[in-house]
PDB file of N, CA and C in Angstrom:
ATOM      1  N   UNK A   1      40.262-123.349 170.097  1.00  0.00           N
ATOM      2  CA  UNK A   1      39.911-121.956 169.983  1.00  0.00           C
ATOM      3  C   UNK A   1      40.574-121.357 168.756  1.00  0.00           C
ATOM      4  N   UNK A   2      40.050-120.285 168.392  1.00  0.00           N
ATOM      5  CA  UNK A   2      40.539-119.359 166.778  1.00  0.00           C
ATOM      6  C   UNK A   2      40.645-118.548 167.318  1.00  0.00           C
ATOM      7  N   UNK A   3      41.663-117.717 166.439  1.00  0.00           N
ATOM      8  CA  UNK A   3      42.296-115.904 166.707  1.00  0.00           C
ATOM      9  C   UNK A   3      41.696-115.287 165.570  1.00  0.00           C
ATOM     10  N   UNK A   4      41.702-116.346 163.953  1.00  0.00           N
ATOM     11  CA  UNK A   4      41.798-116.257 162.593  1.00  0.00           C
ATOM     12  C   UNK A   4      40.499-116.102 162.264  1.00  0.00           C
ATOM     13  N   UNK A   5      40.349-115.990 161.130  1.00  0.00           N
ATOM     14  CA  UNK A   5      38.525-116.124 160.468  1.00  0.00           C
ATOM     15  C   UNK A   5      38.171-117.033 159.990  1.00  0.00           C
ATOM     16  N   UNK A   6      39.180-118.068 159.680  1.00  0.00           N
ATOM     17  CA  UNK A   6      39.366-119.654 159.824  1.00  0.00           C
ATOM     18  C   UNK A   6      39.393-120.693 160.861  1.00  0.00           C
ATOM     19  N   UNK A   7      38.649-121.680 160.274  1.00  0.00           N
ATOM     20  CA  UNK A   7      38.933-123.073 161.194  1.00  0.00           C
ATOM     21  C   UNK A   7      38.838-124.010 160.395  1.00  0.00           C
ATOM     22  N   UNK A   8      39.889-125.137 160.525  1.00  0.00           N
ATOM     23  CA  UNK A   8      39.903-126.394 160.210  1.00  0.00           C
ATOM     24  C   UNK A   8      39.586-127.196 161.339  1.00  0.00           C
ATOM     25  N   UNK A   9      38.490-127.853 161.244  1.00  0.00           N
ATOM     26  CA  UNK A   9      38.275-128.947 162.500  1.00  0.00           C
ATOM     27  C   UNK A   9      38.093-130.351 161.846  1.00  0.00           C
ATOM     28  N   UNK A  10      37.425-131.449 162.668  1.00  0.00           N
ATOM     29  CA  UNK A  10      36.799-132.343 162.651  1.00  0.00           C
ATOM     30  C   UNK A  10      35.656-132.174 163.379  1.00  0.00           C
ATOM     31  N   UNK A  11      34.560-132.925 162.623  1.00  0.00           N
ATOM     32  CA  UNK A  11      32.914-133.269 163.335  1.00  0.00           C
ATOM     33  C   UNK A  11      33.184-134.034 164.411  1.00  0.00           C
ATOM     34  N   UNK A  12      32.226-133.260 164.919  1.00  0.00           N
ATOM     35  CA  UNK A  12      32.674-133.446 166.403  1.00  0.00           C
ATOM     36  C   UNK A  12      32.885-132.332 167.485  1.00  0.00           C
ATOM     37  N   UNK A  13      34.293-131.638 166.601  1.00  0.00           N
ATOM     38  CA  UNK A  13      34.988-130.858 167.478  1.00  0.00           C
ATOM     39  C   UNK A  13      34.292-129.376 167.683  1.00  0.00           C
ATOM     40  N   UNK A  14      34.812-128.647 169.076  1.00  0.00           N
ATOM     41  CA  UNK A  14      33.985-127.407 168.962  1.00  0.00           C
ATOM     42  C   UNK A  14      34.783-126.416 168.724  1.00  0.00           C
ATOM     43  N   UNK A  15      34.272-125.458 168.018  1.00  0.00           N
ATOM     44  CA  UNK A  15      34.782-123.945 167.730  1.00  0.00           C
ATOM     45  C   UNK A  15      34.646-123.308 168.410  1.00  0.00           C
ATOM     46  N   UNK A  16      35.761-122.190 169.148  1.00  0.00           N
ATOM     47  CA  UNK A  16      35.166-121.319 170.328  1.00  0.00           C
ATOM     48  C   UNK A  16      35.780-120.087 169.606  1.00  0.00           C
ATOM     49  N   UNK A  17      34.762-119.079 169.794  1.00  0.00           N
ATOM     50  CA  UNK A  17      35.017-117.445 168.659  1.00  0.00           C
ATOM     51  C   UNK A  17      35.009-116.655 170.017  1.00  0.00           C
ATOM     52  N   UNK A  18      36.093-115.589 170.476  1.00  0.00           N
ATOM     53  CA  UNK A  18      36.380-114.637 171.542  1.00  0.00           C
ATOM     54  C   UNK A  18      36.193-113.724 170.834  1.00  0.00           C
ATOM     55  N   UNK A  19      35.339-112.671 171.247  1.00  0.00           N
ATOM     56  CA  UNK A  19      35.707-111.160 171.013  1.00  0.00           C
ATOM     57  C   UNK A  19      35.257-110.022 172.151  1.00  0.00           C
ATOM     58  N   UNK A  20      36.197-108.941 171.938  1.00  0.00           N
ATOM     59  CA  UNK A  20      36.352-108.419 172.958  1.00  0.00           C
ATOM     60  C   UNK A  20      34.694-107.389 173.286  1.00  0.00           C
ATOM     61  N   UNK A  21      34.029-107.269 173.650  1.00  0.00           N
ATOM     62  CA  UNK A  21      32.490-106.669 173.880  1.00  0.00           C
ATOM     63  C   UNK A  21      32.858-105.536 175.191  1.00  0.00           C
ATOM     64  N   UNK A  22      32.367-104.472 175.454  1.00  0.00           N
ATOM     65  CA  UNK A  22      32.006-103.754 175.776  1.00  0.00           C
ATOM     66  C   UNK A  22      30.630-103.120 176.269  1.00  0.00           C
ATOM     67  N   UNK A  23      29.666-103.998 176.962  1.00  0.00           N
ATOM     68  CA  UNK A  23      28.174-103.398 176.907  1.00  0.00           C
ATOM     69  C   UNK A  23      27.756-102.496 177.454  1.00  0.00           C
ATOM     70  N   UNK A  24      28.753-101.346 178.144  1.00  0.00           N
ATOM     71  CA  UNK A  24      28.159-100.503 179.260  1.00  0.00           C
ATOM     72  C   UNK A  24      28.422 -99.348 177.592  1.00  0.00           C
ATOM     73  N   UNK A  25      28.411 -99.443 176.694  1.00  0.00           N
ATOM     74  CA  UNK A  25      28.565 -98.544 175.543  1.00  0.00           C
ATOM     75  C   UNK A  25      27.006 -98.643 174.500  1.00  0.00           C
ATOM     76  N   UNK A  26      26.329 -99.920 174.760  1.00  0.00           N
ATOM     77  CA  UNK A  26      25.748-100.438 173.886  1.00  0.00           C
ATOM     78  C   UNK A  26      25.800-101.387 173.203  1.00  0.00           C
ATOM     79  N   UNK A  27      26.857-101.645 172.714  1.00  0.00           N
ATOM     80  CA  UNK A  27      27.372-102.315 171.892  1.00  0.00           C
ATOM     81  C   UNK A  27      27.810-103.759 172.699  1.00  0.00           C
ATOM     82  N   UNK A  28      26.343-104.726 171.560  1.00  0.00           N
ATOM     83  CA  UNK A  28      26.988-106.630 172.080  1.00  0.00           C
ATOM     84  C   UNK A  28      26.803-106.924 170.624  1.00  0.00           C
ATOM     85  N   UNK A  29      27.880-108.395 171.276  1.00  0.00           N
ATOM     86  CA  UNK A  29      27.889-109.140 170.332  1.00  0.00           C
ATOM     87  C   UNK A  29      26.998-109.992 169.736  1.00  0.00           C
ATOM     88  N   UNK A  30      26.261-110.280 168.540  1.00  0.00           N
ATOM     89  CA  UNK A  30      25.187-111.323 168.225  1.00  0.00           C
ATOM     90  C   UNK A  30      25.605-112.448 167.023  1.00  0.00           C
ATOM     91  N   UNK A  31      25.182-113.369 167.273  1.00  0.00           N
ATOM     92  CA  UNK A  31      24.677-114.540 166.011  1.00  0.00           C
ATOM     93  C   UNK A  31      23.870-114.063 165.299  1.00  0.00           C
ATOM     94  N   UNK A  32      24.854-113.936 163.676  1.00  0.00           N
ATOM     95  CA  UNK A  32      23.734-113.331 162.770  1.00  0.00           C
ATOM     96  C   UNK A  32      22.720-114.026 162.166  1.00  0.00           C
ATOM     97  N   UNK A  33      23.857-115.466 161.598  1.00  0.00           N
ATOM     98  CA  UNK A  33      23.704-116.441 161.097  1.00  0.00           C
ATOM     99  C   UNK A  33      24.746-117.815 161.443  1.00  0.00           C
ATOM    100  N   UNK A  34      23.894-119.047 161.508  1.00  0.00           N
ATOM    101  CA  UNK A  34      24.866-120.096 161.594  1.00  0.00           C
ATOM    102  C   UNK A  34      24.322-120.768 160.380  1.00  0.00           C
ATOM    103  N   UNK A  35      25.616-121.325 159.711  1.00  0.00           N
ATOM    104  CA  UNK A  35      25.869-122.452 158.624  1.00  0.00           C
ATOM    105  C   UNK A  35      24.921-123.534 159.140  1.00  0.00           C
ATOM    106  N   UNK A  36      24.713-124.725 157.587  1.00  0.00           N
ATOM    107  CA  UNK A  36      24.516-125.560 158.461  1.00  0.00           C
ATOM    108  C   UNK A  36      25.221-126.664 158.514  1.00  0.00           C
ATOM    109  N   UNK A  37      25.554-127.288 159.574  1.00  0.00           N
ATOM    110  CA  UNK A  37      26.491-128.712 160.089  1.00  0.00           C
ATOM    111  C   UNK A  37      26.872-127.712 161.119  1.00  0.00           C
ATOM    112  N   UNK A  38      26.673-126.697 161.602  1.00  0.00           N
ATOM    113  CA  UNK A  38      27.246-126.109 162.788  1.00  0.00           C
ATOM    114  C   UNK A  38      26.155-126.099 163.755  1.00  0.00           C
ATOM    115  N   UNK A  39      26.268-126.095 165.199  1.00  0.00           N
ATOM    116  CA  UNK A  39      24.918-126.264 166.189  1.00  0.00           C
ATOM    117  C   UNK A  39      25.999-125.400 167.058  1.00  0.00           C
ATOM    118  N   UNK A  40      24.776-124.633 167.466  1.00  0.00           N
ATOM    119  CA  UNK A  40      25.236-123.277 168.821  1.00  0.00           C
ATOM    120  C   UNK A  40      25.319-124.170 170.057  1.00  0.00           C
ATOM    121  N   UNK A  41      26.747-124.001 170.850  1.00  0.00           N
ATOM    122  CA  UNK A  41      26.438-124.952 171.755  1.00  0.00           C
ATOM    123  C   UNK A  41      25.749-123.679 173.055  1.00  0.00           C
ATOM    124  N   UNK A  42      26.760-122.387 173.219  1.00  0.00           N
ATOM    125  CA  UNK A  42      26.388-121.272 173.937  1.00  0.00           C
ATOM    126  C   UNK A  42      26.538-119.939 173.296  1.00  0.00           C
ATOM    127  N   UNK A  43      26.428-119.198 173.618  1.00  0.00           N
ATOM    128  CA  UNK A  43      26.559-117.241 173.548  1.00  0.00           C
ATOM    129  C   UNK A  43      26.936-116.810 174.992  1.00  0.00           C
ATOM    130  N   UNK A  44      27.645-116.518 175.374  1.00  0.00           N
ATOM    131  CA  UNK A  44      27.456-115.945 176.571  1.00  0.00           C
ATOM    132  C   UNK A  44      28.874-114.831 176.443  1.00  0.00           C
ATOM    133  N   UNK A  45      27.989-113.925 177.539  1.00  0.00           N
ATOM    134  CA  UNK A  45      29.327-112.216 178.052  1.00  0.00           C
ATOM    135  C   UNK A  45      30.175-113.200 179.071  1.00  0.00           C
ATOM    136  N   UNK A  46      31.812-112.678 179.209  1.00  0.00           N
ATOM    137  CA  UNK A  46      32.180-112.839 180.025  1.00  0.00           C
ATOM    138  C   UNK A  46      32.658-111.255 180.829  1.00  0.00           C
ATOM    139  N   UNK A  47      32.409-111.264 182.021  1.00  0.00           N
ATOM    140  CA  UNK A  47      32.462-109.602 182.503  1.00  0.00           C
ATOM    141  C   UNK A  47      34.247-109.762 183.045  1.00  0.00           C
ATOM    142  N   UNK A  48      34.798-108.453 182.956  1.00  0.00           N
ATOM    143  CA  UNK A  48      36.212-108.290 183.336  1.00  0.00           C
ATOM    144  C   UNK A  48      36.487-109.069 184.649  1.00  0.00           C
ATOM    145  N   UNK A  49      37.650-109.198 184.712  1.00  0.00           N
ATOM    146  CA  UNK A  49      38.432-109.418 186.006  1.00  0.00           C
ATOM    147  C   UNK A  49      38.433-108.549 186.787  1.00  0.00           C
ATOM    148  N   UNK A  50      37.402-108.676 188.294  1.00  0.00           N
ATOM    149  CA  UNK A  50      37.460-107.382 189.387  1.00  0.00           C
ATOM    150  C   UNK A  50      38.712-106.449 189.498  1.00  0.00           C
ATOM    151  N   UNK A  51      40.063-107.308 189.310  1.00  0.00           N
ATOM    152  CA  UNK A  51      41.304-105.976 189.326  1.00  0.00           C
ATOM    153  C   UNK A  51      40.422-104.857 188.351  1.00  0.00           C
ATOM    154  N   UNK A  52      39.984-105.072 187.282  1.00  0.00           N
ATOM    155  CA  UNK A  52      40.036-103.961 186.077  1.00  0.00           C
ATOM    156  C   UNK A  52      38.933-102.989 186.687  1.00  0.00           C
ATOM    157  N   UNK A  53      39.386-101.646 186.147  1.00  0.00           N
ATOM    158  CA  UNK A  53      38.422-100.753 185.499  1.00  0.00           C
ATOM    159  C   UNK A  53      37.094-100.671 185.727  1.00  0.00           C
ATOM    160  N   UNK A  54      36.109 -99.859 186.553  1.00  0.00           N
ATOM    161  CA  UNK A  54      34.360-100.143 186.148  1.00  0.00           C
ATOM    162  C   UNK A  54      34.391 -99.706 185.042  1.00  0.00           C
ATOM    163  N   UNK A  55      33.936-100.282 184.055  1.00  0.00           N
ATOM    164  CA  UNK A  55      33.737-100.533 182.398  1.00  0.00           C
ATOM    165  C   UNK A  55      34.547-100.972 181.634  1.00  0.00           C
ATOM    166  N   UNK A  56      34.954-101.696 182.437  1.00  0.00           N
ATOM    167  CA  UNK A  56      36.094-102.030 181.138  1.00  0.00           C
ATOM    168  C   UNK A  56      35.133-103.358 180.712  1.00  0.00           C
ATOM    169  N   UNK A  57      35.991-103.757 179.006  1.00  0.00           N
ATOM    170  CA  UNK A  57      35.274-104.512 178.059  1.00  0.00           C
ATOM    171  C   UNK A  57      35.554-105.739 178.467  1.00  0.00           C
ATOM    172  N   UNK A  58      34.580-107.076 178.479  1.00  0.00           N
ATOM    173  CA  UNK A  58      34.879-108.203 178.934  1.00  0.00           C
ATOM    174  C   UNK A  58      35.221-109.185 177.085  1.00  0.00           C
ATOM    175  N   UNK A  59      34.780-109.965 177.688  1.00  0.00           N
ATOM    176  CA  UNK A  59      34.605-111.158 176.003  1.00  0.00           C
ATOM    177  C   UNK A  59      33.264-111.568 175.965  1.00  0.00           C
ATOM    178  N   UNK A  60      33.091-111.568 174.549  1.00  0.00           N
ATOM    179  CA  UNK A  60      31.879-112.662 174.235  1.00  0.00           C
ATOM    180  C   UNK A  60      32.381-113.572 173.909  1.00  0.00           C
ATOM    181  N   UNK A  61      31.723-114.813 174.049  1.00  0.00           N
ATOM    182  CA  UNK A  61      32.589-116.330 174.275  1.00  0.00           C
ATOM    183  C   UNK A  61      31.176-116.864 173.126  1.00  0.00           C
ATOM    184  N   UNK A  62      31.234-117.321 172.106  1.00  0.00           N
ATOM    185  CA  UNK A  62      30.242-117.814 171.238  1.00  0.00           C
ATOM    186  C   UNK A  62      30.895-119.365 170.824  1.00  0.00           C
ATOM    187  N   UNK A  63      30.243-120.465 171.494  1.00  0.00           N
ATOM    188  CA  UNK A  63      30.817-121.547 171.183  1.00  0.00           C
ATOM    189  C   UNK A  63      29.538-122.101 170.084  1.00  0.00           C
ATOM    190  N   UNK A  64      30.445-123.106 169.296  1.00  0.00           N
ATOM    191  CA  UNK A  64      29.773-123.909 168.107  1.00  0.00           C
ATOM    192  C   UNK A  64      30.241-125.201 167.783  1.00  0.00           C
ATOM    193  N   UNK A  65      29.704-126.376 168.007  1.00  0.00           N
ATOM    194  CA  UNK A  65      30.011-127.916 167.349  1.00  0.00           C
ATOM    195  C   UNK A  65      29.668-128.120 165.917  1.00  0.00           C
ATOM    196  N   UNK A  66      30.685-128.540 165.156  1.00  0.00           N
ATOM    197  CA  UNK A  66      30.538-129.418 164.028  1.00  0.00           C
ATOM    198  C   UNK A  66      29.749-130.258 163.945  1.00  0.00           C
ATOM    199  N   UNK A  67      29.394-130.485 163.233  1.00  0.00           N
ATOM    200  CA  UNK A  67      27.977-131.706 163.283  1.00  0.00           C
ATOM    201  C   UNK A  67      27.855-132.230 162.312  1.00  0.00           C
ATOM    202  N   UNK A  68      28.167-131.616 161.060  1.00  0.00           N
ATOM    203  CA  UNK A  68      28.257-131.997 159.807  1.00  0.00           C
ATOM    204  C   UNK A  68      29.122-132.223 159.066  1.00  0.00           C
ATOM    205  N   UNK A  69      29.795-132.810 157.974  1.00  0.00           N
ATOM    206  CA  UNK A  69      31.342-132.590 156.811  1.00  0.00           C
ATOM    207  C   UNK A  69      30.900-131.198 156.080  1.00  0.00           C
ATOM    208  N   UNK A  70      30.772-130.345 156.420  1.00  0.00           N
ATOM    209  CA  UNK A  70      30.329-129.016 155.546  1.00  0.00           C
ATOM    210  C   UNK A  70      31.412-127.887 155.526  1.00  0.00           C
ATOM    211  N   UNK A  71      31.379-127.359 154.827  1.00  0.00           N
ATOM    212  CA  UNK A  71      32.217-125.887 155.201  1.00  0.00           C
ATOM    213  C   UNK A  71      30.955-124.727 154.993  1.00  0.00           C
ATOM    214  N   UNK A  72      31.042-124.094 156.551  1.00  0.00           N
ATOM    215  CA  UNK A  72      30.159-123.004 156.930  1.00  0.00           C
ATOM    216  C   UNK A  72      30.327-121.861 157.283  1.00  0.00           C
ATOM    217  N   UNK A  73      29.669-121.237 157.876  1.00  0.00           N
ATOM    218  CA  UNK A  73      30.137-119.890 158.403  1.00  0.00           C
ATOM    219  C   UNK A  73      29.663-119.371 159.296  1.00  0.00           C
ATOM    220  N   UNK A  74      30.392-118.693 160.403  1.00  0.00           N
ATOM    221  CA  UNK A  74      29.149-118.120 161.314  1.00  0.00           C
ATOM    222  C   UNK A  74      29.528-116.612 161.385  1.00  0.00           C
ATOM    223  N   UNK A  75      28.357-116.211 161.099  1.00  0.00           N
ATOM    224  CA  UNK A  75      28.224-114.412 161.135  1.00  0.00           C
ATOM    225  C   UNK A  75      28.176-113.944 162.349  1.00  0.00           C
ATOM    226  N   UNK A  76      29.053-112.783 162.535  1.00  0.00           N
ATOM    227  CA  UNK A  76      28.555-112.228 163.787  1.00  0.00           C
ATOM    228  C   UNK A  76      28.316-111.150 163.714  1.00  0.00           C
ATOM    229  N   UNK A  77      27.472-110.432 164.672  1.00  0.00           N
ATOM    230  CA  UNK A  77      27.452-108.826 164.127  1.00  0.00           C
ATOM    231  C   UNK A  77      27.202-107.905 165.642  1.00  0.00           C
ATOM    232  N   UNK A  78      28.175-106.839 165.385  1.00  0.00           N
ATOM    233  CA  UNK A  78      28.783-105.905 166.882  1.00  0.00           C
ATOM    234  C   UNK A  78      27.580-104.860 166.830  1.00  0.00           C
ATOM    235  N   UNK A  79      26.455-104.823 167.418  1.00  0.00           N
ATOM    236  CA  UNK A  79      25.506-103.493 167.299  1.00  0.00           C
ATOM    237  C   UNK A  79      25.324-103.173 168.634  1.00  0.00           C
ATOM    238  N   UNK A  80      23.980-102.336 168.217  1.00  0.00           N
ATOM    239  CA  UNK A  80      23.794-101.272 169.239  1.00  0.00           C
ATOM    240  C   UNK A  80      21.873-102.114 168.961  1.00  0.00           C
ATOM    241  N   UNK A  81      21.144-103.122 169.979  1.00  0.00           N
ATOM    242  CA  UNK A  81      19.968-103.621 169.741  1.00  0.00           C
ATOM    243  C   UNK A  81      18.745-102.459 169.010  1.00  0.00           C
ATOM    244  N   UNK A  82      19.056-101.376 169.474  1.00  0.00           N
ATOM    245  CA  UNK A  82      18.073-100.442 168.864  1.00  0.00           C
ATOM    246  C   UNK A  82      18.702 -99.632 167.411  1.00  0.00           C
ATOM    247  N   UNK A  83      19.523 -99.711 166.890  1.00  0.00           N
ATOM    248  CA  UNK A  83      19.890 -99.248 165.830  1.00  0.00           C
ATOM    249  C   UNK A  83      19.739-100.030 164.425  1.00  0.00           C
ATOM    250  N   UNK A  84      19.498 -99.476 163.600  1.00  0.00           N
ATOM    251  CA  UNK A  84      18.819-100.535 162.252  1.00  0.00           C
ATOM    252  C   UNK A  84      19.907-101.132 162.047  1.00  0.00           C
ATOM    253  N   UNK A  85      21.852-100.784 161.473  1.00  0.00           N
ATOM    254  CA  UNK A  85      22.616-101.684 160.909  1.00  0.00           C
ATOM    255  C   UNK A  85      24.094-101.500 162.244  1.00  0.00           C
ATOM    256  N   UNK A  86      24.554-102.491 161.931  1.00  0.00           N
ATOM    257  CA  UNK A  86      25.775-102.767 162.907  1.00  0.00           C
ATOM    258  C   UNK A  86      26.900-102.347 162.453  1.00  0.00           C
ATOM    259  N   UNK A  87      27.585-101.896 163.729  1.00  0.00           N
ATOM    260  CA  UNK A  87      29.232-101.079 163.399  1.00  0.00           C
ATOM    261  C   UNK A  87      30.377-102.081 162.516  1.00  0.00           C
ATOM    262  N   UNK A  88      30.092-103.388 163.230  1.00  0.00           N
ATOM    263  CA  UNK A  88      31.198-104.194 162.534  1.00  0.00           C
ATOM    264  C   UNK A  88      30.481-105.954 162.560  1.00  0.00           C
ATOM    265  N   UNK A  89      31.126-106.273 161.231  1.00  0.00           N
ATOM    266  CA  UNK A  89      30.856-107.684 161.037  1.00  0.00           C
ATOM    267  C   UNK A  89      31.726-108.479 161.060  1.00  0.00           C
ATOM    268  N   UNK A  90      32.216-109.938 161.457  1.00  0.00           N
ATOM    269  CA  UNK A  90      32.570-110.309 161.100  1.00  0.00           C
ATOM    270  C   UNK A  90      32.393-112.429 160.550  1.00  0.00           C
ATOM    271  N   UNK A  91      33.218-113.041 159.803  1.00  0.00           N
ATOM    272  CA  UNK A  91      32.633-113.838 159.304  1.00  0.00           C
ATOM    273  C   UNK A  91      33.972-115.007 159.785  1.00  0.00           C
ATOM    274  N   UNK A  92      33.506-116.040 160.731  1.00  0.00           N
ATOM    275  CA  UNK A  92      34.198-117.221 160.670  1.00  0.00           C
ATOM    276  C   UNK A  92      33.588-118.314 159.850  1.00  0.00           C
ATOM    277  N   UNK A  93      34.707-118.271 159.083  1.00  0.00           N
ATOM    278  CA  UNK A  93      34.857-120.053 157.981  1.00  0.00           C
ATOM    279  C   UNK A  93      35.149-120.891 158.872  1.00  0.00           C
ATOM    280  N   UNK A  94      34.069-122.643 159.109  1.00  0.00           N
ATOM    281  CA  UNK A  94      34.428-123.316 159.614  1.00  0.00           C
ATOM    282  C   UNK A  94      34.395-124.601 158.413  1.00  0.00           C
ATOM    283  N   UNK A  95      35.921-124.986 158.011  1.00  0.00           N
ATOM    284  CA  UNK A  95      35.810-126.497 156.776  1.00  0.00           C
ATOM    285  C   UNK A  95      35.896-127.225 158.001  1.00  0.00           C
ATOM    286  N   UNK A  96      35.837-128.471 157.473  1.00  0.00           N
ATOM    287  CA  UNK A  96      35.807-130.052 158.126  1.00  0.00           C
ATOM    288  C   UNK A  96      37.059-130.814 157.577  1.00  0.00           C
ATOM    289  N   UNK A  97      38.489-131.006 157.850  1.00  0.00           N
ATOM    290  CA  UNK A  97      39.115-131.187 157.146  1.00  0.00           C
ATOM    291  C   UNK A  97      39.038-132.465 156.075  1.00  0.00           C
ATOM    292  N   UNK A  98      39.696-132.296 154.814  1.00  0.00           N
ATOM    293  CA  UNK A  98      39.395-133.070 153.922  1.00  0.00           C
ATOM    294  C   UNK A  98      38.487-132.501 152.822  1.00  0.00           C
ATOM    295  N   UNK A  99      37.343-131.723 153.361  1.00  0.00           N
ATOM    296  CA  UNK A  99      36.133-130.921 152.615  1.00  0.00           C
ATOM    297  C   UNK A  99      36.739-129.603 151.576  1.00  0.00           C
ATOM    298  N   UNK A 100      35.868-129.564 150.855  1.00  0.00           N
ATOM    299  CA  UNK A 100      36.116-128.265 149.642  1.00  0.00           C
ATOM    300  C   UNK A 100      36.038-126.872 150.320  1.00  0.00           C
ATOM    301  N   UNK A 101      36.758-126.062 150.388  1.00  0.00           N
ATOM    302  CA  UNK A 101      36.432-124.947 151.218  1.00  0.00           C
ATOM    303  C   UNK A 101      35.017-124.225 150.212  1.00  0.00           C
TER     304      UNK A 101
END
């Protein structure tokens, strides 16, 4: 798993990207774009822990396998499905170690 906007892996190995989502606001998380040597393994919400809050924000859990020696990237982007551009982007680098970033 990553905290960073980086990953060093090996092919093979999988990347797992957490971020914190909120959908009772509007706002999910999406795949903007995947690199290629990267394959989506899932997307999925995870909803809070019953102790919490009604509304409180769960995780989006976006997993991805290496597949290739590439250095890629996967876009993500925080919107609102009916709004033309998204509040926040962000961009994980995945190298293959050994590879040119």
């Amino acid at each position: 798993m990553i905290d960073s906007d980086d990953a060093e892996v090996d092919i093979g190995d999988e990347v797992v990207i957490r971020l914190r989502e909120n959908g009772t606001t509007g706002y999910v998380w999406s795949v903007r774009e995947l690199g290629a040597g990267l394959e989506l393994i899932s997307n999925e919400f995870v909803p809070p822990s019953v102790q919490q809050v009604a509304g409180a924000a769960g995780e989006r859990l976006v997993r991805v396998r290496v597949v290739d020696a590439v250095s890629a990237s996967v876009v993500l982007e925080h919107a609102r499905p009916w709004e033309a551009a998204p509040i926040e982007q962000r961009r994980v680098r995945v190298t293959v170690r050994g590879q040119p970033a």
